[in-house]
Protein backbone atom coordinates (compact mmCIF):
# COMPACT_ATOMS: atom_id res chain seq x y z
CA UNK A 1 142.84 -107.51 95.25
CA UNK A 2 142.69 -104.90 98.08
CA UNK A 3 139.15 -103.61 99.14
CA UNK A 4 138.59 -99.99 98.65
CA UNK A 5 136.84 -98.67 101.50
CA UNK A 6 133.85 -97.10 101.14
CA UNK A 7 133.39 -93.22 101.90
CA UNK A 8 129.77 -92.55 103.25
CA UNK A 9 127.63 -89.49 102.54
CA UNK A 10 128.28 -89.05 106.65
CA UNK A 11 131.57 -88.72 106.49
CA UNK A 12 131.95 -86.55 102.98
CA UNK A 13 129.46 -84.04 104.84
CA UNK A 14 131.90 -84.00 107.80
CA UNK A 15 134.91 -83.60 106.09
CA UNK A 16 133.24 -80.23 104.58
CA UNK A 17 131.45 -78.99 107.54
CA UNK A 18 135.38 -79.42 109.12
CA UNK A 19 137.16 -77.69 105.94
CA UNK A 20 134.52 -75.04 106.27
CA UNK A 21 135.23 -74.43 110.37
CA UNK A 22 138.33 -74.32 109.63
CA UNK A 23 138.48 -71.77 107.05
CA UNK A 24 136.15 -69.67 109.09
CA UNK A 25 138.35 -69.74 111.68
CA UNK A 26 141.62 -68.52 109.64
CA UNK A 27 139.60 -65.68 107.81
CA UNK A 28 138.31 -64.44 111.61
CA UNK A 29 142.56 -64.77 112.72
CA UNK A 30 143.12 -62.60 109.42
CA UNK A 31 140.61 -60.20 109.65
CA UNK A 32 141.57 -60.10 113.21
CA UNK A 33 144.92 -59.15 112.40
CA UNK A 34 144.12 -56.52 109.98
CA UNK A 35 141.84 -54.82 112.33
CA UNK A 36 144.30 -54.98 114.83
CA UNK A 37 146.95 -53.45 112.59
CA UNK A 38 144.38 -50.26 111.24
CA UNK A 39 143.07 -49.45 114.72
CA UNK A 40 147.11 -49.43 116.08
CA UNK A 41 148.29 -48.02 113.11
CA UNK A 42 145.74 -46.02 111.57
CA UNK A 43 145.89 -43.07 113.57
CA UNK A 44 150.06 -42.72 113.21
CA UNK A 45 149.49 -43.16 109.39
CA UNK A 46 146.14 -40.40 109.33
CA UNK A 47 148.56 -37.92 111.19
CA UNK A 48 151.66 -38.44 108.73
CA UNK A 49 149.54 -38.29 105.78
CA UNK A 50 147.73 -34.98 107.11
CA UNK A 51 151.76 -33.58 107.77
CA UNK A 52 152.72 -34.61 104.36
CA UNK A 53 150.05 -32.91 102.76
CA UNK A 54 150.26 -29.85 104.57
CA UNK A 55 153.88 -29.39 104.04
CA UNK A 56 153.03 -30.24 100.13
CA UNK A 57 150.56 -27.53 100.24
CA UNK A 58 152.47 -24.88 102.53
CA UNK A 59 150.28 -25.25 105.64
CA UNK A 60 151.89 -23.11 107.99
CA UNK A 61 150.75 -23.18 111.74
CA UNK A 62 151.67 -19.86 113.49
CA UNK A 63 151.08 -18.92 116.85
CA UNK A 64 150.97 -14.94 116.92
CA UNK A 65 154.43 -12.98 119.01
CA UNK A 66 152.12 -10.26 120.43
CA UNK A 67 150.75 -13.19 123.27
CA UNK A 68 150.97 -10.46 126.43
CA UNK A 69 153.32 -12.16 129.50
CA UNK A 70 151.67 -12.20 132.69
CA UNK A 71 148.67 -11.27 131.26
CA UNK A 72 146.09 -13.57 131.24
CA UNK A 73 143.18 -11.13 129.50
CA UNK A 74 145.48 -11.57 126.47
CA UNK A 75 144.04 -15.11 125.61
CA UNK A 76 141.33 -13.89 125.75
CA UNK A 77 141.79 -10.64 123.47
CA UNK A 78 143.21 -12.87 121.06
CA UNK A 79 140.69 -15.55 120.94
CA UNK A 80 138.00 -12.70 120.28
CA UNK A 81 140.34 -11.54 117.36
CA UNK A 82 139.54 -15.19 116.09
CA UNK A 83 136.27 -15.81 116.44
CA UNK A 84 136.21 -12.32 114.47
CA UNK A 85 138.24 -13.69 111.71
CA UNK A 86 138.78 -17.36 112.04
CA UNK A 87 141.87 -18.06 109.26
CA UNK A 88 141.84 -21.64 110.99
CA UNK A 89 140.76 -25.03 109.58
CA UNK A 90 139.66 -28.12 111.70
CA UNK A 91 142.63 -29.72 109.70
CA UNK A 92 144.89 -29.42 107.06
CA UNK A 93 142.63 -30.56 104.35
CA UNK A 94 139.89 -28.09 105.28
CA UNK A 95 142.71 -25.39 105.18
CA UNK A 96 143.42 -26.82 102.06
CA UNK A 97 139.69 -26.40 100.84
CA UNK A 98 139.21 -23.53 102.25
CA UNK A 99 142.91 -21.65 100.80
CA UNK A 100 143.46 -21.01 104.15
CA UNK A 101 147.50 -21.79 104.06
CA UNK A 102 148.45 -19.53 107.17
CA UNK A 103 146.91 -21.74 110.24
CA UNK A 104 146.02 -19.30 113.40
CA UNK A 105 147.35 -21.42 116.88
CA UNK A 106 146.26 -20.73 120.15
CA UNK A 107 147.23 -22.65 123.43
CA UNK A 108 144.76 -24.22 125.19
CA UNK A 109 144.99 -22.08 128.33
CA UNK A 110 147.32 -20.14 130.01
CA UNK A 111 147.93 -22.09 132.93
CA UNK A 112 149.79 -24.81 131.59
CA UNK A 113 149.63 -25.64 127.90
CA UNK A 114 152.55 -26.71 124.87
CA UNK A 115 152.04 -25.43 121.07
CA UNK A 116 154.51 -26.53 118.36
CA UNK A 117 154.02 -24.76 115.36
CA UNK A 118 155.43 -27.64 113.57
CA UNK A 119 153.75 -30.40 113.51
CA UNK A 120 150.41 -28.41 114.97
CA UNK A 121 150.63 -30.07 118.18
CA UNK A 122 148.23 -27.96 120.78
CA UNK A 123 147.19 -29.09 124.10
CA UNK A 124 146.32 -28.63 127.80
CA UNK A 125 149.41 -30.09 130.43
CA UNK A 126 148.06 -32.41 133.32
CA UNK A 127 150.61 -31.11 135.95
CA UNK A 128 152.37 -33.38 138.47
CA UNK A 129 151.15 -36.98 137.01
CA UNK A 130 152.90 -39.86 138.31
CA UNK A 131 154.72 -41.99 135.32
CA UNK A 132 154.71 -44.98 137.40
CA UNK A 133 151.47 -44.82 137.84
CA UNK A 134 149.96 -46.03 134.67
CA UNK A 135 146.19 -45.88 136.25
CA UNK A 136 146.93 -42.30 137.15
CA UNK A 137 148.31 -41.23 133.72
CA UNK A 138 146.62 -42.97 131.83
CA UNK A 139 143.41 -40.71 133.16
CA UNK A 140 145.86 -37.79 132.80
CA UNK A 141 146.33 -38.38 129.18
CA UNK A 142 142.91 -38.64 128.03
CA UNK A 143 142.82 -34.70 129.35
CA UNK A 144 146.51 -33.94 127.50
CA UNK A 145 150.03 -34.87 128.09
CA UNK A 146 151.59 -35.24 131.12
CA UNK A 147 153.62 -33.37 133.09
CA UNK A 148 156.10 -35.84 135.14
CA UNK A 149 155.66 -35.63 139.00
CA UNK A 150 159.10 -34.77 140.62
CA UNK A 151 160.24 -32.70 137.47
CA UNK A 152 160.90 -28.78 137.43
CA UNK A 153 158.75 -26.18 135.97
CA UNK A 154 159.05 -23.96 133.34
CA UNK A 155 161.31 -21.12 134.19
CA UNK A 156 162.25 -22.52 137.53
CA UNK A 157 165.63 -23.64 135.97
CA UNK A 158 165.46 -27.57 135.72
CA UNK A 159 164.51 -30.61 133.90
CA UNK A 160 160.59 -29.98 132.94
CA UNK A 161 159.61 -33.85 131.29
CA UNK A 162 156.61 -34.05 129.63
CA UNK A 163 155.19 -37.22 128.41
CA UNK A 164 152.34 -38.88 126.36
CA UNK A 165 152.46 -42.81 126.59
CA UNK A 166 150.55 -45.10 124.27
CA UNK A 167 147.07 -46.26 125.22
CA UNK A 168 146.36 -49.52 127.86
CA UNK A 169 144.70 -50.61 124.81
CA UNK A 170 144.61 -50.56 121.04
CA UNK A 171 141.38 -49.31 120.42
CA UNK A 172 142.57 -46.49 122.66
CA UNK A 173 145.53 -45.20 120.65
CA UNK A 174 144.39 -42.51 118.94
CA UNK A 175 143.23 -40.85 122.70
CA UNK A 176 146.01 -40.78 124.08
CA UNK A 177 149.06 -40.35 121.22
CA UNK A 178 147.34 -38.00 118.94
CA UNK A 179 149.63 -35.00 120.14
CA UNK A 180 152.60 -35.64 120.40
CA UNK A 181 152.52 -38.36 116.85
CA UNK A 182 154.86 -36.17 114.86
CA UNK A 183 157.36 -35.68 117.25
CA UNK A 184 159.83 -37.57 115.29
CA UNK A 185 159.60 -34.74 112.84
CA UNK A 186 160.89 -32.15 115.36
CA UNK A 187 164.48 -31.25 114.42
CA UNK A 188 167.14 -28.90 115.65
CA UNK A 189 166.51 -25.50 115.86
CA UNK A 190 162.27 -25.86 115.81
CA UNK A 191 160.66 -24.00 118.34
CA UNK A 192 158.50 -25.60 121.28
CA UNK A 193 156.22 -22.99 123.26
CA UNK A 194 155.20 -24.11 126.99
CA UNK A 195 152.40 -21.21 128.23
CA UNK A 196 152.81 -21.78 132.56
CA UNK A 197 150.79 -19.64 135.00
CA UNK A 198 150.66 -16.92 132.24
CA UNK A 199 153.71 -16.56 130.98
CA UNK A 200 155.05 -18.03 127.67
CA UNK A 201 158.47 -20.18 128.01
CA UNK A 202 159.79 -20.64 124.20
CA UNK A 203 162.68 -23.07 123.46
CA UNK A 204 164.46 -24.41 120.63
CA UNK A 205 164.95 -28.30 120.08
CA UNK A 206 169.06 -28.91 120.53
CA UNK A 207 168.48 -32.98 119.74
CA UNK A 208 166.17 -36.00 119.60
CA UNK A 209 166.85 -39.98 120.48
CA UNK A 210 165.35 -43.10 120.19
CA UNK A 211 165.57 -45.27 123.83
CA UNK A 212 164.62 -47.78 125.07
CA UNK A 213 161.31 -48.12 127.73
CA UNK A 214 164.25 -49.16 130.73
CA UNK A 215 166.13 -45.71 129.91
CA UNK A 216 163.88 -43.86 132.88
CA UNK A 217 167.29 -41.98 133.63
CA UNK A 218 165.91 -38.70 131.93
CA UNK A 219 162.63 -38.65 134.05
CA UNK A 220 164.31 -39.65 137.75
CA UNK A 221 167.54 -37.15 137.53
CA UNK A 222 167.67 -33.23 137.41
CA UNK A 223 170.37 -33.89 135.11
CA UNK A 224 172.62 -30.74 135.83
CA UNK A 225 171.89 -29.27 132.23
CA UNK A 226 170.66 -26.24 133.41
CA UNK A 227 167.10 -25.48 132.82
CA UNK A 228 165.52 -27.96 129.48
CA UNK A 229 162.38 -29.32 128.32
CA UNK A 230 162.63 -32.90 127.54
CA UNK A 231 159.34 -34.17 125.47
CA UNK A 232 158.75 -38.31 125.19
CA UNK A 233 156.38 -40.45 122.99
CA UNK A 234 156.11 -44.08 122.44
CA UNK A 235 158.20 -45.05 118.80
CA UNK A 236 157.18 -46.53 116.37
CA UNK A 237 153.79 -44.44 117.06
CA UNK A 238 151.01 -46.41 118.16
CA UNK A 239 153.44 -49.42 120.02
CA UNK A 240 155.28 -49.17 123.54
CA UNK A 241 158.57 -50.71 121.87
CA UNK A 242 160.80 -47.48 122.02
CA UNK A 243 160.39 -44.32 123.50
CA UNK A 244 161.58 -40.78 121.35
CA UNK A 245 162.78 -38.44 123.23
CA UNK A 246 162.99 -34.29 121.98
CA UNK A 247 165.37 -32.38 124.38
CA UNK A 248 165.03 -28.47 124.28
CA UNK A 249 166.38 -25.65 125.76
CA UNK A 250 165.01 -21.72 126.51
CA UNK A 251 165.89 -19.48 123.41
């Protein structure tokens, strides 16, 4: 008859404590993982909700016609006119709160700014940033989106490239993508304002593609298109997998 071996109260208590490590460990890999996934994702799905809601609710963002050109004291007649009578919510769902449907946009300066109505995408333009350089425009972006070195200027009758990466970093994501999230809802015929050394450049989106990261065609050639705004994200929002592209020309 065979012996049964005997199982101390030692080795019971390790065979626990090792169970227990190693269910520690797989909760910490899971929670890991979901924590990765809300502080990637998070933003991108805050920004589509706020979008959807808005265009459930008929938020409108509208960026006033009578902007002077070549005349800077006109931001600043209009932001008076504002602070007089706000009609603009942090968000949508304080202009939802507050009935506010209409939603008052101003660019950020008159140097060099973008506003599209659209998606309610507002925000300074770091001129001449290297997009090589991912030290140098990755400071760039925490001030706005980037304007790519070697590219024209408005009105000057070439390529202008503008560009907002995703972040060196996950926990960063939300810094450096928050403007330019909803591009993918941009479609042909929306309107794209660029505000350059006082003057207001409209165009009107023609076309937008998914590439891929390699595709850095767009940003190194002139193209020969005549004069064009090209706009670029990272796709899906929040990764560096793809890149969307908007192309636009003057109205």
């Amino acid at each position: 008859m065979a012996k049964v071996p005997h199982i101390t109260h030692h080795a019971r208590r390790h065979d626990i404590i090792r169970v227990l490590i190693l269910r520690t460990i797989s909760n910490f890999l899971i929670l890991g993982t979901i924590f990765g996934l809300v502080f990637t994702f998070g933003p991108a799905a805050y920004y589509e909700m706020e979008y959807r809601v808005g265009q459930a609710f008929g938020v409108e963002y509208v960026l006033p016609e009578d902007i002077p050109q070549n005349e800077l004291s006109g931001f600043g007649r209009l932001l008076e006119e504002l602070e007089r009578n706000p009609g603009g919510s942090e968000n949508v769902f304080g202009a939802i709160v507050n009935n506010e449907r209409k939603q008052i946009i101003l660019p950020k300066n008159a140097e060099f700014s973008v506003v599209i109505p659209k998606i309610g995408a507002n925000s300074n333009i770091i001129a001449n940033v290297d997009p090589s350089n991912e030290d140098e425009y990755l400071r760039a972006l925490v001030e706005g989106v980037a304007h790519a070195k070697g590219t024209s200027f408005p009105g000057l009758g070439g390529t202008t490239y503008l560009f907002a990466h995703s972040a060196d970093n996950f926990w960063n994501v939300g810094t450096y993508n928050a403007v330019f999230y909803l591009l993918n809802k941009l479609e042909p015929g929306d309107e794209i304002n660029i505000f350059f050394q006082g003057e207001r450049f409209k165009y009107i989106v023609e076309k937008t593609e998914i590439v891929d990261p390699s595709q850095v065609e767009f940003i190194t050639s002139q193209r020969g298109q005549g004069e064009e705004l090209i706009l670029q994200t990272c796709y899906p929002p929040g990764t560096t997998w793809k890149r969307t592209l908007v192309f636009a020309k003057p109205a």
